[in-house]
Protein backbone atom coordinates (compact mmCIF):
# COMPACT_ATOMS: atom_id res chain seq x y z
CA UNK A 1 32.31 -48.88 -26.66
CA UNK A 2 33.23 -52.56 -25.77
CA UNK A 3 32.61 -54.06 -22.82
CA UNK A 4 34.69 -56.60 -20.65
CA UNK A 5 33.51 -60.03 -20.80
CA UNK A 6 36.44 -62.33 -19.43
CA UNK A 7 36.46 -62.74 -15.95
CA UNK A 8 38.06 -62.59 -13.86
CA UNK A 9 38.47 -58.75 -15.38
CA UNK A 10 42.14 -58.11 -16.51
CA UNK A 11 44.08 -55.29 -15.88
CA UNK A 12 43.23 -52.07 -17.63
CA UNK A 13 40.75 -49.04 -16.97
CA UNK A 14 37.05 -49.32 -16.62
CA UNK A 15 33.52 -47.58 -16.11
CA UNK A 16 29.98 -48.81 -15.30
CA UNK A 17 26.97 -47.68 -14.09
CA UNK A 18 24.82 -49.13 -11.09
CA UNK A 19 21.56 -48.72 -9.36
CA UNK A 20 19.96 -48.86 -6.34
CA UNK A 21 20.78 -52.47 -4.00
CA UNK A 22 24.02 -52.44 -6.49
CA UNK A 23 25.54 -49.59 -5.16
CA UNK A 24 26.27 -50.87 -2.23
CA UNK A 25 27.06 -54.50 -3.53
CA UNK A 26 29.72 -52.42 -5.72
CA UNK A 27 31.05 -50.64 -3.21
CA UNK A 28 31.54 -53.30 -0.53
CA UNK A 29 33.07 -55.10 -3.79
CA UNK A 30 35.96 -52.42 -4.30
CA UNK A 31 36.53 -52.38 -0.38
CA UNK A 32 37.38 -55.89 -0.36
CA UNK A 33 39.48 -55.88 -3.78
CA UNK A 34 41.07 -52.47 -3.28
CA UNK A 35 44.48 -53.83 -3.58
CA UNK A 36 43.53 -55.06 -6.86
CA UNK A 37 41.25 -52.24 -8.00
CA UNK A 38 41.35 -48.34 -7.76
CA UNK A 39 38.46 -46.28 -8.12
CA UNK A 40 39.68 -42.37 -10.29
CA UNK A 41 35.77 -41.20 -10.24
CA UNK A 42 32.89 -41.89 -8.50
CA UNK A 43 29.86 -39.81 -9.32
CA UNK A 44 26.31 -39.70 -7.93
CA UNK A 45 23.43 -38.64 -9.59
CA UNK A 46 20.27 -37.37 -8.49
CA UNK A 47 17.12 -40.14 -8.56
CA UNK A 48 16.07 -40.64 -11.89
CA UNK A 49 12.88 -39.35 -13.20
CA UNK A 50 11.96 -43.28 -12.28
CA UNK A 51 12.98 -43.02 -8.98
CA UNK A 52 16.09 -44.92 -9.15
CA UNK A 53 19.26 -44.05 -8.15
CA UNK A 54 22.56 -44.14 -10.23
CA UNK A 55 26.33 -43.74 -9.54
CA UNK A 56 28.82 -43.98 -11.95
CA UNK A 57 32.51 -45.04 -11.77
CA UNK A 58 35.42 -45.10 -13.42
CA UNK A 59 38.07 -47.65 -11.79
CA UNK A 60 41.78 -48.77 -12.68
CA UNK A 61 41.74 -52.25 -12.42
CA UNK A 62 45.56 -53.40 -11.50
CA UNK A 63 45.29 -57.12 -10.96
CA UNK A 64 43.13 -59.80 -12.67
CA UNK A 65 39.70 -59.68 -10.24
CA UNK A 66 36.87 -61.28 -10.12
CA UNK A 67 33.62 -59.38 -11.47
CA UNK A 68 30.04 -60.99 -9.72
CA UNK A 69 27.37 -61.46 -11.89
CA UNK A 70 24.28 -59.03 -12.00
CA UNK A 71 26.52 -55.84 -12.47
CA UNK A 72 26.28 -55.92 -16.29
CA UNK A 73 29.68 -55.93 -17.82
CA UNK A 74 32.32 -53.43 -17.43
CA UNK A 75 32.85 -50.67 -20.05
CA UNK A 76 36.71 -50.51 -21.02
CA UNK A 77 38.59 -46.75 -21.27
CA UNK A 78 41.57 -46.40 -22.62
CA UNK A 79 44.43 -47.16 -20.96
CA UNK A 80 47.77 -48.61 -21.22
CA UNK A 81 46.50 -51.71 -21.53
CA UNK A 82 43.99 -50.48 -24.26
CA UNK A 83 45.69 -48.04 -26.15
CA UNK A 84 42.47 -47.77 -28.37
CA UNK A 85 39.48 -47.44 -26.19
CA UNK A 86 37.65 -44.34 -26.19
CA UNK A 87 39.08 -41.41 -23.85
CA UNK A 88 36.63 -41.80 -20.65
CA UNK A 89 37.16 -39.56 -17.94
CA UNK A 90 33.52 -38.50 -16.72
CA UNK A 91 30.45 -39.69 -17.28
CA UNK A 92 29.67 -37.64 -20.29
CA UNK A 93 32.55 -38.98 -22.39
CA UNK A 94 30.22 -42.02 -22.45
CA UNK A 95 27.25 -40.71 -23.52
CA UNK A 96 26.54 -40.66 -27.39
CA UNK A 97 25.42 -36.84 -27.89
CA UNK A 98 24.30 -35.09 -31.58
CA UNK A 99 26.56 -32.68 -33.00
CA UNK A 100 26.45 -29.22 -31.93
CA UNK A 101 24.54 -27.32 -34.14
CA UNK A 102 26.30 -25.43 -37.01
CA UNK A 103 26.53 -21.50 -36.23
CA UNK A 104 25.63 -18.81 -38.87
CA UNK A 105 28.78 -18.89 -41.31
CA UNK A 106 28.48 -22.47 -41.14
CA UNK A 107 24.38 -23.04 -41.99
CA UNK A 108 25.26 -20.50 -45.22
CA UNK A 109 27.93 -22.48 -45.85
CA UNK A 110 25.85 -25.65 -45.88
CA UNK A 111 22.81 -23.80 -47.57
CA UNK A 112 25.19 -22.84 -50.65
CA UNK A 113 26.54 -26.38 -50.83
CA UNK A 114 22.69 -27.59 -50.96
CA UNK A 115 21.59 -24.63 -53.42
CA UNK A 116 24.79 -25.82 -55.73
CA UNK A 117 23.52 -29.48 -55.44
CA UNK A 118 20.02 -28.47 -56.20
CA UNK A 119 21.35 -26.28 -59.63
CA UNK A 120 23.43 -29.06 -60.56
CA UNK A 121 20.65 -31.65 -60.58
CA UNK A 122 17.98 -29.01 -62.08
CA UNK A 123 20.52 -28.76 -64.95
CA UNK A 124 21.11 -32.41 -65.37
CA UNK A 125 17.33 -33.18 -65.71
CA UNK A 126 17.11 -29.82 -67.90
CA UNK A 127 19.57 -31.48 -70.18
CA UNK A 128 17.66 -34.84 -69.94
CA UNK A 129 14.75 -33.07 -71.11
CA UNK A 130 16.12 -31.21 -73.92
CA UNK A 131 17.86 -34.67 -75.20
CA UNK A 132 14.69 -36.37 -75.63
CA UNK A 133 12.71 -33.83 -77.29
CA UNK A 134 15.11 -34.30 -80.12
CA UNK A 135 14.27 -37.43 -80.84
């Protein structure tokens, strides 16, 4: 995901995280620009297992705005403006998660495949083998 470094931030849609003092830095910061910037999520979460606290938003901004320094930079979503930046419409669209594990008919699927590899390369060394001992 690629984040927003000009500033002031030009239009388009956005998500970041902040903790603790920042919250309410951030917030007070989209009072005073809310004819320039729309929040479409804001989510709490509970204290992390460090003890901080962490919201997360996802904001349209509509006019160039200022962004202060110590927020980290915005995150951009796709949007009009950025046609293609990843889909982000709660928190766990940003999130980089494993694949979900393969079900039954799938892990045979995948253990044939393997077992075929495996016969394959045990043949090609077999051959190997029986080529030298010509010699």
């Amino acid at each position: 995901m690629a984040m927003q470094r000009k500033n002031p931030v030009p239009p388009g849609k956005y998500w970041v995280d902040q903790f603790e003092q920042r919250i309410l830095e951030f917030d007070m910061w989209l009072r005073r620009n809310d004819d320039k910037v729309k929040v479409i999520k804001r989510e709490e979460f509970a204290r992390l297992w460090n003890g901080r606290q962490r919201v997360w938003y996802l904001f349209q901004v509509q006019q160039p705005v200022k962004w202060e320094k110590g927020w980290g930079f915005p995150t951009i979503a796709q949007s009009a403006e950025n046609p293609t930046a990843p889909v982000v419409e709660k928190p766990d669209d940003t999130v980089t998660k494993p694949p979900p594990p393969l079900g039954p008919i799938e892990q045979l699927e995948s253990l044939f495949e393997d077992a075929k590899t495996v016969a394959f390369i045990a043949l090609l060394a077999y051959l190997w083998t029986q080529s030298g001992s010509k010699r």
